[in-house]
PDB file of N, CA and C in Angstrom:
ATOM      1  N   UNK A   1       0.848  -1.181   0.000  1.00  0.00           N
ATOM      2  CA  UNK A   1       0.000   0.000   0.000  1.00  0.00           C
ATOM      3  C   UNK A   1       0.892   1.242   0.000  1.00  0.00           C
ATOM      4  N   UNK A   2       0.427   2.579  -1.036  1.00  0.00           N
ATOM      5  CA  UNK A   2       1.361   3.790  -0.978  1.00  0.00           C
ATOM      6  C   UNK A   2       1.141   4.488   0.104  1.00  0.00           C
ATOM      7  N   UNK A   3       2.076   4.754   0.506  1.00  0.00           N
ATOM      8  CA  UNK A   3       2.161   6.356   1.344  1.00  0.00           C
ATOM      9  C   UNK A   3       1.074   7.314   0.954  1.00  0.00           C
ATOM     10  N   UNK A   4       0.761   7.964   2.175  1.00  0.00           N
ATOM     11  CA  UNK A   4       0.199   9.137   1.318  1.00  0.00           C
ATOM     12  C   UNK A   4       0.949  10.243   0.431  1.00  0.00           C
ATOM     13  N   UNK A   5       1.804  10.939   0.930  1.00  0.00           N
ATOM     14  CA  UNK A   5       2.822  11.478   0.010  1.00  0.00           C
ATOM     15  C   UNK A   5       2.890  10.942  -1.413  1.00  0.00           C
ATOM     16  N   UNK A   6       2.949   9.181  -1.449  1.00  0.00           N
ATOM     17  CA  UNK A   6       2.994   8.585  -2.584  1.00  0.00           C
ATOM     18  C   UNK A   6       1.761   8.342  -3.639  1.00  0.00           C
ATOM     19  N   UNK A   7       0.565   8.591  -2.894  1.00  0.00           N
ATOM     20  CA  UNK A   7      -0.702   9.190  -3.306  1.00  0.00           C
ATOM     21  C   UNK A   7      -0.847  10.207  -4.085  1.00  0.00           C
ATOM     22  N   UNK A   8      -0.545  11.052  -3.379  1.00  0.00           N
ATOM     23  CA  UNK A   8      -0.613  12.945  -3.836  1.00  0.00           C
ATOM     24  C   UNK A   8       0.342  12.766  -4.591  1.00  0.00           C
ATOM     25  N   UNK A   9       1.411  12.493  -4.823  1.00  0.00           N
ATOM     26  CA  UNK A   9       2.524  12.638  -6.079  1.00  0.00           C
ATOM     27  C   UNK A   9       1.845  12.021  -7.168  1.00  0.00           C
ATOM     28  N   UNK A  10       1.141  10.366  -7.219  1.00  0.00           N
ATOM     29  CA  UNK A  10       0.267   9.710  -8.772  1.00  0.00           C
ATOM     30  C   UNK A  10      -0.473  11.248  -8.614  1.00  0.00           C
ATOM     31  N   UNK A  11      -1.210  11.480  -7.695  1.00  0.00           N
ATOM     32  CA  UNK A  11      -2.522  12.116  -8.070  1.00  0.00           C
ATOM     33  C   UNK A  11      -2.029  13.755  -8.767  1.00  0.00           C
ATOM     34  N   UNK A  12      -0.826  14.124  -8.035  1.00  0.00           N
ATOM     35  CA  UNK A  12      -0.297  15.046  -9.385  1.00  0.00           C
ATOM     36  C   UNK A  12      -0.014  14.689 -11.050  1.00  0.00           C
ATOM     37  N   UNK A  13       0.415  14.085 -11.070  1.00  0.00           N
ATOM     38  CA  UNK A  13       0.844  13.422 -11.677  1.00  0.00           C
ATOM     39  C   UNK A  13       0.071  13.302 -12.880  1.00  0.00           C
ATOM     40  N   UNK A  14      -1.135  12.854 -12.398  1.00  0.00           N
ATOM     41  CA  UNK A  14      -2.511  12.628 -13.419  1.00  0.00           C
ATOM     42  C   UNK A  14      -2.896  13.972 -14.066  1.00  0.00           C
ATOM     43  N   UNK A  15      -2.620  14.832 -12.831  1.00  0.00           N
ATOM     44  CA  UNK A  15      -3.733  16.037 -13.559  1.00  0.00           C
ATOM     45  C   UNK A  15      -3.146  17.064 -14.326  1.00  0.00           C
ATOM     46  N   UNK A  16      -3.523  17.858 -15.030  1.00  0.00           N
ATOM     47  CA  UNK A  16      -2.929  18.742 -16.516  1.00  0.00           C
ATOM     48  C   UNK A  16      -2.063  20.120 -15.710  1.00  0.00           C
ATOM     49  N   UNK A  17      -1.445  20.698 -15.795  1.00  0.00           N
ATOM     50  CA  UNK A  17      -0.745  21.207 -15.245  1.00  0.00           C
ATOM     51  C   UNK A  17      -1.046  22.914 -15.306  1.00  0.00           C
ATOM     52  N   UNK A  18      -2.188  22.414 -15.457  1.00  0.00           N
ATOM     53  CA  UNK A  18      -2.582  24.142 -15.573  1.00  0.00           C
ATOM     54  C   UNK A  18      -4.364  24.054 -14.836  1.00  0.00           C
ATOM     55  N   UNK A  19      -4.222  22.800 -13.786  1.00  0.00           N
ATOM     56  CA  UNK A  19      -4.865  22.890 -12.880  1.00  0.00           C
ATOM     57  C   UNK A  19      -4.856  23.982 -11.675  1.00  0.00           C
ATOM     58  N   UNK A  20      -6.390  24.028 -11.070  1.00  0.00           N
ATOM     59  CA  UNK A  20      -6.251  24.845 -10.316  1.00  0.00           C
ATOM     60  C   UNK A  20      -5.954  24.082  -8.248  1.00  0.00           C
ATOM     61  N   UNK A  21      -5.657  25.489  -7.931  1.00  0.00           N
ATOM     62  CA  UNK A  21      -5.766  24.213  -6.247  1.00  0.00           C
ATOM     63  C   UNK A  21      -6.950  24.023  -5.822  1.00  0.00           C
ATOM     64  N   UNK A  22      -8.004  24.286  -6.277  1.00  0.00           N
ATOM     65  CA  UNK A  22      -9.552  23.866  -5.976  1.00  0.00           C
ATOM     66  C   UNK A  22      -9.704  22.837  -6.777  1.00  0.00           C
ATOM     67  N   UNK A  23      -9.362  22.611  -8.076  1.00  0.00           N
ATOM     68  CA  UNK A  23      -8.947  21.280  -8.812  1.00  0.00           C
ATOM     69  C   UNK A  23      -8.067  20.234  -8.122  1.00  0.00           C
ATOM     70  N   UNK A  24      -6.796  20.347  -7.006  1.00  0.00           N
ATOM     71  CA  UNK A  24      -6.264  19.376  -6.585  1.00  0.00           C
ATOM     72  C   UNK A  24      -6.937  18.900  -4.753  1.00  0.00           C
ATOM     73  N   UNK A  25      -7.687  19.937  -4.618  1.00  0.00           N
ATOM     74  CA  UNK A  25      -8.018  20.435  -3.181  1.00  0.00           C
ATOM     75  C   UNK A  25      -9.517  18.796  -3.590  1.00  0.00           C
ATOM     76  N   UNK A  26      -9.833  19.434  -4.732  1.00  0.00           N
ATOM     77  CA  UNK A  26     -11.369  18.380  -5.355  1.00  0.00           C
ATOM     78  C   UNK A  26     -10.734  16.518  -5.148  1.00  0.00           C
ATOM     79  N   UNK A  27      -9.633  16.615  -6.161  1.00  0.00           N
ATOM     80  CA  UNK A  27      -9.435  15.441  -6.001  1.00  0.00           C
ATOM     81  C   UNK A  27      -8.721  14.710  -4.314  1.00  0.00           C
ATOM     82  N   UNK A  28      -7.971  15.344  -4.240  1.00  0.00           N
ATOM     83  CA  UNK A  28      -7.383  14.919  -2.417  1.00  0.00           C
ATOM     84  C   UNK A  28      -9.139  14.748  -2.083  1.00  0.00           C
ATOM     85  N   UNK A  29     -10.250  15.067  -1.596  1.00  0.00           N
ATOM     86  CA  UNK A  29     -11.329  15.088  -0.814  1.00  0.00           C
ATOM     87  C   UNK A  29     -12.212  13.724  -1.342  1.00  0.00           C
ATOM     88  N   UNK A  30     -12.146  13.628  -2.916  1.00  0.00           N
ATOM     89  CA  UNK A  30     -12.521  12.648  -3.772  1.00  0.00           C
ATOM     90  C   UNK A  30     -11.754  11.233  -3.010  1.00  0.00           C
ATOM     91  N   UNK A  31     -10.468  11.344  -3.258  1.00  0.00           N
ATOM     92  CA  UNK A  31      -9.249  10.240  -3.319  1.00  0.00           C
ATOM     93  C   UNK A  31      -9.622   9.564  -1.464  1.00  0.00           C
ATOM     94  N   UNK A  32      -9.835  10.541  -0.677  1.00  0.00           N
ATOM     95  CA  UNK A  32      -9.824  10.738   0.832  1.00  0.00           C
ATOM     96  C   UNK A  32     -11.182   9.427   0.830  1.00  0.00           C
ATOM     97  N   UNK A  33     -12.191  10.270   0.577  1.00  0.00           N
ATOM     98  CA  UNK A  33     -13.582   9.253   0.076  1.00  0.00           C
ATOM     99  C   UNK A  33     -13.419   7.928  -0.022  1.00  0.00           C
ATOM    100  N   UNK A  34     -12.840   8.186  -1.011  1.00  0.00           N
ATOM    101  CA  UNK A  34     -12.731   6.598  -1.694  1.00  0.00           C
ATOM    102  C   UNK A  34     -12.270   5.637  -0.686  1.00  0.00           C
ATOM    103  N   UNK A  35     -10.973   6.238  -1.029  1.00  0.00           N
ATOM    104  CA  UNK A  35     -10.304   5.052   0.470  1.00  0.00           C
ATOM    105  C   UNK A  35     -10.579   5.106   1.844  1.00  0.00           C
ATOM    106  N   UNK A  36     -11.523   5.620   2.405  1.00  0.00           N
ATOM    107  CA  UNK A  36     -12.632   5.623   3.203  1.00  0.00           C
ATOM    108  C   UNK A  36     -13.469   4.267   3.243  1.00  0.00           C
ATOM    109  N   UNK A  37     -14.230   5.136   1.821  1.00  0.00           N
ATOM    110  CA  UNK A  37     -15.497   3.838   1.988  1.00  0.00           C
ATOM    111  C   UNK A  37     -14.547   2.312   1.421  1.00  0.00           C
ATOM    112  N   UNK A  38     -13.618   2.495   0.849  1.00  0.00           N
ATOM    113  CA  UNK A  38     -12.886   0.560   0.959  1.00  0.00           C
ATOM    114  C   UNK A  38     -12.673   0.428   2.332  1.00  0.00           C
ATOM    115  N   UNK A  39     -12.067   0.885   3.562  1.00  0.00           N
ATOM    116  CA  UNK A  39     -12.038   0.504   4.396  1.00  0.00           C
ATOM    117  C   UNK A  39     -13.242   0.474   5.016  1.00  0.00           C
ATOM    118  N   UNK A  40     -13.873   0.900   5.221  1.00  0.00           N
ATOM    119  CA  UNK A  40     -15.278   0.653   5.835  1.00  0.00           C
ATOM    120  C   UNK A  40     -15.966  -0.653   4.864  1.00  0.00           C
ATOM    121  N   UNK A  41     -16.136  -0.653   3.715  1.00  0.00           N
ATOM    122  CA  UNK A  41     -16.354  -2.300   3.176  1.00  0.00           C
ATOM    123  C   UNK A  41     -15.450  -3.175   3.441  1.00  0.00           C
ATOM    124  N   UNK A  42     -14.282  -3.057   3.614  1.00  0.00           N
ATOM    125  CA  UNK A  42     -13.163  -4.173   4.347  1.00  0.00           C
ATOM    126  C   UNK A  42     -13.760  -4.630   5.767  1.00  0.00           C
ATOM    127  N   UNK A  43     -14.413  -3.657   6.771  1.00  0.00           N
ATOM    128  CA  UNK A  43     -14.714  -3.675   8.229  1.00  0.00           C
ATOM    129  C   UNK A  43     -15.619  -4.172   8.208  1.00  0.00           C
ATOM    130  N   UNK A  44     -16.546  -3.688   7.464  1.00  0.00           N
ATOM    131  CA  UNK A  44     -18.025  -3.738   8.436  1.00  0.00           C
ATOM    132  C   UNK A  44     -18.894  -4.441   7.101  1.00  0.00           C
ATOM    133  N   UNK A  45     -18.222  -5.063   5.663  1.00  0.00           N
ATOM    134  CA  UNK A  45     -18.590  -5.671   4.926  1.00  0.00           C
ATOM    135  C   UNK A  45     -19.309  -5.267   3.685  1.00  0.00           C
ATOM    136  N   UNK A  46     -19.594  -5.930   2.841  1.00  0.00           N
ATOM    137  CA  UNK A  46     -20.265  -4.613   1.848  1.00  0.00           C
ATOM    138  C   UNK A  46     -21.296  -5.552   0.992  1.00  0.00           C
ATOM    139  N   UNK A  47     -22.355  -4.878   0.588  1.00  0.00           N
ATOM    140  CA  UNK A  47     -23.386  -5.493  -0.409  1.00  0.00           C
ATOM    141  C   UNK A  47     -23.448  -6.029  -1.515  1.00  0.00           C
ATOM    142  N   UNK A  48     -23.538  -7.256  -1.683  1.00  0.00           N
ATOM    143  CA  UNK A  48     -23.681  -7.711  -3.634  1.00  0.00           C
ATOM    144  C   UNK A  48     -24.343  -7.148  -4.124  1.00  0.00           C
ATOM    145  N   UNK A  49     -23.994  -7.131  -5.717  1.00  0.00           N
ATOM    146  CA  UNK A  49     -24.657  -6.385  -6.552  1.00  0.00           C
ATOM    147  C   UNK A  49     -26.349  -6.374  -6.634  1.00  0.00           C
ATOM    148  N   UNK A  50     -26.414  -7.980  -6.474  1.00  0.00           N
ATOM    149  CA  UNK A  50     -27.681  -8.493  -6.394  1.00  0.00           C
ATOM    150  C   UNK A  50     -28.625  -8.111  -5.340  1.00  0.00           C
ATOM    151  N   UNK A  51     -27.994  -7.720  -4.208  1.00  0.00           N
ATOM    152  CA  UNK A  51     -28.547  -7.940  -3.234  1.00  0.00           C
ATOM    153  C   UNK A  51     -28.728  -6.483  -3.034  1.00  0.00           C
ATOM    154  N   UNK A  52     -27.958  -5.205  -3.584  1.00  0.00           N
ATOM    155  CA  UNK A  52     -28.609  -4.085  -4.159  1.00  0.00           C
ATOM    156  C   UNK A  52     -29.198  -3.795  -4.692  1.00  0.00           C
ATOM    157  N   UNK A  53     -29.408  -4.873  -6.208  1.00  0.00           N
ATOM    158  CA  UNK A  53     -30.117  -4.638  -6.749  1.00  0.00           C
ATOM    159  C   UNK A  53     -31.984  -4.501  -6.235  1.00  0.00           C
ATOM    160  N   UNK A  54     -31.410  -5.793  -5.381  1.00  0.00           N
ATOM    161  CA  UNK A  54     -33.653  -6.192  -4.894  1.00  0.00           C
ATOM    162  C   UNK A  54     -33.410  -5.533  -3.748  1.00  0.00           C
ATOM    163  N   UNK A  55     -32.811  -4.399  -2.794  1.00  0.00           N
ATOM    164  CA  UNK A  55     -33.219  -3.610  -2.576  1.00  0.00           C
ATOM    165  C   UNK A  55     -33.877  -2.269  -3.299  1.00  0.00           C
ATOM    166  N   UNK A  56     -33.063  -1.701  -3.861  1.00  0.00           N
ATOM    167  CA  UNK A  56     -33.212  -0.449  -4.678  1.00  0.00           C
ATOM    168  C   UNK A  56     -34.180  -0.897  -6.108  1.00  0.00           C
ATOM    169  N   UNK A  57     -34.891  -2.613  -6.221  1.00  0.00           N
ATOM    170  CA  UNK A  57     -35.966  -2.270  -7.189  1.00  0.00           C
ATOM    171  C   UNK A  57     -37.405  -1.701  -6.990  1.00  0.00           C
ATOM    172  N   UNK A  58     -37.544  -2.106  -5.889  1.00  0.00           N
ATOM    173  CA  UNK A  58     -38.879  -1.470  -5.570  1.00  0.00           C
ATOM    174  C   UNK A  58     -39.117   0.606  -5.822  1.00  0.00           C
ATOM    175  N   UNK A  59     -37.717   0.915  -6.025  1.00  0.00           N
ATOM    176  CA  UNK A  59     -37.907   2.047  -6.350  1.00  0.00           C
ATOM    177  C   UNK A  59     -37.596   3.178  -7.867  1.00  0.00           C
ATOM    178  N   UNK A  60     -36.799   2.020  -8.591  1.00  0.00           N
ATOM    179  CA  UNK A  60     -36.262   1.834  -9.977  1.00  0.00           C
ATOM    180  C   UNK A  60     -37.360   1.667 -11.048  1.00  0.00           C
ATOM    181  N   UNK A  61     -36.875   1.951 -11.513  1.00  0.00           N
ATOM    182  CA  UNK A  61     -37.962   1.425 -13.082  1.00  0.00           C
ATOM    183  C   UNK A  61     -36.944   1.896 -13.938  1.00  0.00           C
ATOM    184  N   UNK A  62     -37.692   0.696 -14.843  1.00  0.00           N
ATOM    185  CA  UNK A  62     -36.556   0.749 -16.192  1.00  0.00           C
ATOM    186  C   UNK A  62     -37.381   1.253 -17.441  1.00  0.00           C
TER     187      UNK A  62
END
């Protein structure tokens, strides 16, 4: 697993260089998220697709 330092350097890395710091400020808060909610599905477990699905049909339509 990267460092964070080693995080923020890919995540420079990616973006065009005539970004703004509300553009890198966006992604750090995004990136933060993310690897958030994987650890919280690592912990406390996480839902099949399926088993989202027949929750959230009763309110879906296709």
């Amino acid at each position: 697993m990267a460092t964070a330092k080693e995080e923020v350097e890919e995540l420079l890395g990616k973006l065009p260089p005539d970004c703004s710091l509300e553009d890198i400020q966006y992604h750090l808060y995004v990136l933060d998220k993310v690897r958030a909610g994987l650890e919280a599905a690592d912990v406390e477990g996480a839902v099949s697709q399926e088993d989202a699905e027949a929750r959230l049909s009763k309110w879906l339509t296709e």
